[in-house]
Protein backbone atom coordinates (compact mmCIF):
# COMPACT_ATOMS: atom_id res chain seq x y z
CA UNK A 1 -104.18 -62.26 -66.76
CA UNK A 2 -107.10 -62.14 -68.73
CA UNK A 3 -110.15 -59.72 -68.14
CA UNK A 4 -113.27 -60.53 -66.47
CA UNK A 5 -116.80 -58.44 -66.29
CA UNK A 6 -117.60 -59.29 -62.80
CA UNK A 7 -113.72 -58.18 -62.11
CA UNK A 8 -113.50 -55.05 -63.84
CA UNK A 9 -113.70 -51.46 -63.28
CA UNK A 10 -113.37 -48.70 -66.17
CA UNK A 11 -112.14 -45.52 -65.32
CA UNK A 12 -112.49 -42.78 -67.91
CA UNK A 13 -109.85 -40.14 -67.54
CA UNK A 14 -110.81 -36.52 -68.05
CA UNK A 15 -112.46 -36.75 -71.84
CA UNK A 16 -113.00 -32.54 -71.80
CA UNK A 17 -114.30 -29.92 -74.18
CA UNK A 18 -111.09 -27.50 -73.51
CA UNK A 19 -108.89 -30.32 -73.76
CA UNK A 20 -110.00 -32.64 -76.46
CA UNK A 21 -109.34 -30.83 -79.83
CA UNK A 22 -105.74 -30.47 -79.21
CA UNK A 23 -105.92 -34.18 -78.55
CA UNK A 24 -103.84 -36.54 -81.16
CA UNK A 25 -106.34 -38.69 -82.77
CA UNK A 26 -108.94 -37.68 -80.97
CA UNK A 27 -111.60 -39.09 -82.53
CA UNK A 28 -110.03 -42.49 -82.87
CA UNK A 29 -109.59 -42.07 -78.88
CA UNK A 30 -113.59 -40.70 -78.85
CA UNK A 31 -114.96 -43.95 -80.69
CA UNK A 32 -112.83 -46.13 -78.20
CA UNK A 33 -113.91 -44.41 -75.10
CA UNK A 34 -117.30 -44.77 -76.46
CA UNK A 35 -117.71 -48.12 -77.53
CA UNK A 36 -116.08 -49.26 -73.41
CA UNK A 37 -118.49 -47.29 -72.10
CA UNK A 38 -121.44 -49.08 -74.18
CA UNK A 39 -119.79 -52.42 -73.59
CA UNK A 40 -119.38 -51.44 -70.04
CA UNK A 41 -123.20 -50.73 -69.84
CA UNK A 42 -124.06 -53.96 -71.25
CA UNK A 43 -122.08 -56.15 -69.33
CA UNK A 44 -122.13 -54.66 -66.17
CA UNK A 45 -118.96 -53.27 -65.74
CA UNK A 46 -118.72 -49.93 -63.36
CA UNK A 47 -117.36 -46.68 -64.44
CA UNK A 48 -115.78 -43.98 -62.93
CA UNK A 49 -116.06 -40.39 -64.31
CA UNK A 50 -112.99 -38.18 -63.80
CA UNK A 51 -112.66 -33.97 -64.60
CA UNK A 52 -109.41 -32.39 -64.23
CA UNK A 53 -110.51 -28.33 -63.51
CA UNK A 54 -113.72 -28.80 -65.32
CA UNK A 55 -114.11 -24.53 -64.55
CA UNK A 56 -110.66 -24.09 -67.18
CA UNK A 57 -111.08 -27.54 -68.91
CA UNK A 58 -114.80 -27.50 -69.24
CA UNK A 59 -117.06 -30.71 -68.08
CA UNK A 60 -117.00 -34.35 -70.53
CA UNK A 61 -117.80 -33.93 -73.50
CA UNK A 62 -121.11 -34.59 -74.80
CA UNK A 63 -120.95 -37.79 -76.37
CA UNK A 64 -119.09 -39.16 -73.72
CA UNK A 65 -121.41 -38.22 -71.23
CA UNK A 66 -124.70 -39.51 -73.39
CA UNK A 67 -122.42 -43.29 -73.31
CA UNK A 68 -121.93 -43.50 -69.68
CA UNK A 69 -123.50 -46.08 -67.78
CA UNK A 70 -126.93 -44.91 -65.62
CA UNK A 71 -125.51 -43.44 -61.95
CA UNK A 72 -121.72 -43.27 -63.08
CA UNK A 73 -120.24 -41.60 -60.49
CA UNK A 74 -117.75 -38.21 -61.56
CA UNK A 75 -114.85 -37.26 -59.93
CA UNK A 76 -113.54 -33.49 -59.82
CA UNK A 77 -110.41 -33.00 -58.95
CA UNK A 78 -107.13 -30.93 -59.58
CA UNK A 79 -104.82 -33.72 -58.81
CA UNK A 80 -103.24 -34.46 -62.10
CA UNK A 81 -102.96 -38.25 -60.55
CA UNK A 82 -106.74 -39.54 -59.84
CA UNK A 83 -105.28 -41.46 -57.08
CA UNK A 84 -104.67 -37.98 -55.44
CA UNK A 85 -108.58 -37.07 -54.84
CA UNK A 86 -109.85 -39.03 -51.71
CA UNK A 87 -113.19 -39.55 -53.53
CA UNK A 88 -111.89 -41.48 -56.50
CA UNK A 89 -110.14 -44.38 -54.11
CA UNK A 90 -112.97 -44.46 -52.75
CA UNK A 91 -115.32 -45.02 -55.25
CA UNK A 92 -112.37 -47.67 -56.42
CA UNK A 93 -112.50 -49.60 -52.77
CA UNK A 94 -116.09 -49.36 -52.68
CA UNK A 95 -116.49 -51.11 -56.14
CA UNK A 96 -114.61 -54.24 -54.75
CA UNK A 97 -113.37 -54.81 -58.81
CA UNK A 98 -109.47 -56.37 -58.74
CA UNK A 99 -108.97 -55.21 -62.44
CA UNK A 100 -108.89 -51.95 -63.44
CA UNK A 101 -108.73 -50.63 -67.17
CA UNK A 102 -107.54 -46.91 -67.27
CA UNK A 103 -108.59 -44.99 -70.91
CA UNK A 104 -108.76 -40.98 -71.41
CA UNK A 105 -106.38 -38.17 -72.08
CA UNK A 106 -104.10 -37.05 -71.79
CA UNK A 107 -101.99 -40.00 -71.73
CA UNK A 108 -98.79 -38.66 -70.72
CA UNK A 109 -100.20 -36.49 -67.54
CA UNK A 110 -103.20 -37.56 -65.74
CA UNK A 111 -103.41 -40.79 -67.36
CA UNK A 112 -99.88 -41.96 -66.84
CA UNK A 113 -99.83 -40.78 -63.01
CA UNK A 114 -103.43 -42.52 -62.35
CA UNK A 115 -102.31 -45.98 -63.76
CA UNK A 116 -98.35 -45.23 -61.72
CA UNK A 117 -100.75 -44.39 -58.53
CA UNK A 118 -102.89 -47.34 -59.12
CA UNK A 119 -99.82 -49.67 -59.43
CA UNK A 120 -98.17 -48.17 -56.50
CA UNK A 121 -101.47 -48.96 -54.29
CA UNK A 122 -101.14 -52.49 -55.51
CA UNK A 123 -104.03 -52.55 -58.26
CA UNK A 124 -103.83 -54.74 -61.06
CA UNK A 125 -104.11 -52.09 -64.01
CA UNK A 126 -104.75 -52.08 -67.46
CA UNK A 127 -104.09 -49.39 -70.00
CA UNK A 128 -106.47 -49.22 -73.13
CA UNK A 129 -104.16 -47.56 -75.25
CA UNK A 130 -106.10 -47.08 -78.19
CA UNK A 131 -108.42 -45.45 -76.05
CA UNK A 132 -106.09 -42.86 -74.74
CA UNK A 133 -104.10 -39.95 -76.29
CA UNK A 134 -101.97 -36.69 -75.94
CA UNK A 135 -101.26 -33.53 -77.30
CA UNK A 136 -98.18 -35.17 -79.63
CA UNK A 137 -98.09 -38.63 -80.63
CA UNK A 138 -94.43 -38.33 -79.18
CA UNK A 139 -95.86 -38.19 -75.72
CA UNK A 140 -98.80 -40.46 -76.02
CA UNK A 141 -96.13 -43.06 -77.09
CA UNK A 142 -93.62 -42.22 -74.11
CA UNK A 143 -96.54 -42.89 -71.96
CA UNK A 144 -97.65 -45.88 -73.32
CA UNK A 145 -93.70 -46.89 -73.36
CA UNK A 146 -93.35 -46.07 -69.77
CA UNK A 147 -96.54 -47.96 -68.48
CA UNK A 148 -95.75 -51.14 -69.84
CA UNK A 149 -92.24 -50.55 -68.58
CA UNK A 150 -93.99 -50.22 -64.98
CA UNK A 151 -95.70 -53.70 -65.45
CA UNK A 152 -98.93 -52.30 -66.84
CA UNK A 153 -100.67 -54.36 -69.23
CA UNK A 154 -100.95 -52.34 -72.76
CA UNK A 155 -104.66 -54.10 -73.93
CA UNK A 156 -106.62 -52.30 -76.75
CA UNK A 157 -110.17 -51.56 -76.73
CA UNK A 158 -111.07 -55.08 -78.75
CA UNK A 159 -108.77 -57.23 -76.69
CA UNK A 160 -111.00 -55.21 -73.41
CA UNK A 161 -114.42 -56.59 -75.22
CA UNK A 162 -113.57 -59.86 -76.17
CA UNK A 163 -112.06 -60.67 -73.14
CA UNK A 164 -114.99 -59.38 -70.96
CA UNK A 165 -117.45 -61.45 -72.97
CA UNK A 166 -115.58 -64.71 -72.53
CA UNK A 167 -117.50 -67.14 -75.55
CA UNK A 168 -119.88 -66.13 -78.67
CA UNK A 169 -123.20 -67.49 -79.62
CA UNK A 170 -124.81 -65.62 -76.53
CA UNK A 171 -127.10 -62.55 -76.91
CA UNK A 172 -124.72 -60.03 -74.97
CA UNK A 173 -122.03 -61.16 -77.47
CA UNK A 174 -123.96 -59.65 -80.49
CA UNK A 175 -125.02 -56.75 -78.77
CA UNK A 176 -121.34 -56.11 -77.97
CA UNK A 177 -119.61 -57.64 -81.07
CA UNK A 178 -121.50 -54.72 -83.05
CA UNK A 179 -120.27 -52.15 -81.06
CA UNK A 180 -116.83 -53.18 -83.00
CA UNK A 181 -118.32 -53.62 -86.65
């Protein structure tokens, strides 16, 4: 199925100061969160903010934080599965979007149970998975591996923009084309 705008919901999976230098790739999984979140902002797409422990993990990280969207919502929990904190499905029911794209770290813990949760509550879910990352590029891969085994569609953060935008020639698609120049 392919992505809309109007249908979509981005959920950014605990992107922490603690947690993110140990991160394979992390800046490669830095400029993807970032340039969803800018997309995101242009086209209208929600986010959702998530913290695992933010008092041992620290908050988002900076840049992260300066991309979101005006009012983004964040969620603290210590469910390693978002789906676990009453708030988040919420804020996921309340945003009436049918597709959800899941990016973050670390791939192989909270973002691997959010996307399983997701799927098990019906959701139609889509992994960014150049936009997510573990500790070990063993385990990011596993992840990835396992969510596509579950049914999860494995999109990448170009695929995400393209297919939000829908046609070229229009002045959103320049704004957002550049974001991937």
């Amino acid at each position: 199925m392919i992505l809309r705008a109007e249908d979509s919901l981005l959920v950014v999976v605990d992107v922490q100061e603690r947690l993110l230098p140990a991160i394979h790739e992390s800046p490669r999984v830095l400029r993807n969160v970032d340039t969803l979140l800018k997309a995101a902002g242009l086209l209208g797409v929600p986010v959702i903010l998530t913290e695992q422990y933010p008092k041992g993990l620290g908050r988002t990280v900076e840049s992260v934080r300066a991309a979101l969207p005006d009012g983004t919502p964040t969620v603290e929990k210590i469910t390693f599965a978002c789906t676990g904190e009453p708030a988040f499905n919420a804020l996921v029911e309340e945003s009436g979007r049918k597709q959800i794209v899941v990016c973050g770290t670390e791939a192989h813990v909270c973002v691997l149970q959010t996307v399983l949760g997701l799927r098990q509550a019906g959701q139609a879910v889509y992994l960014a998975a150049d936009a997510v990352s573990s500790r070990t590029a063993d385990n990011h891969a596993a992840a990835v591996a396992r969510m596509s085994a579950a049914g999860v569609p494995i999109v990448t953060t170009e695929m995400i923009l393209f297919e939000w935008m829908e046609r070229a020639g229009t002045p959103l698609f320049k704004a957002v084309s550049a974001l991937v120049r």
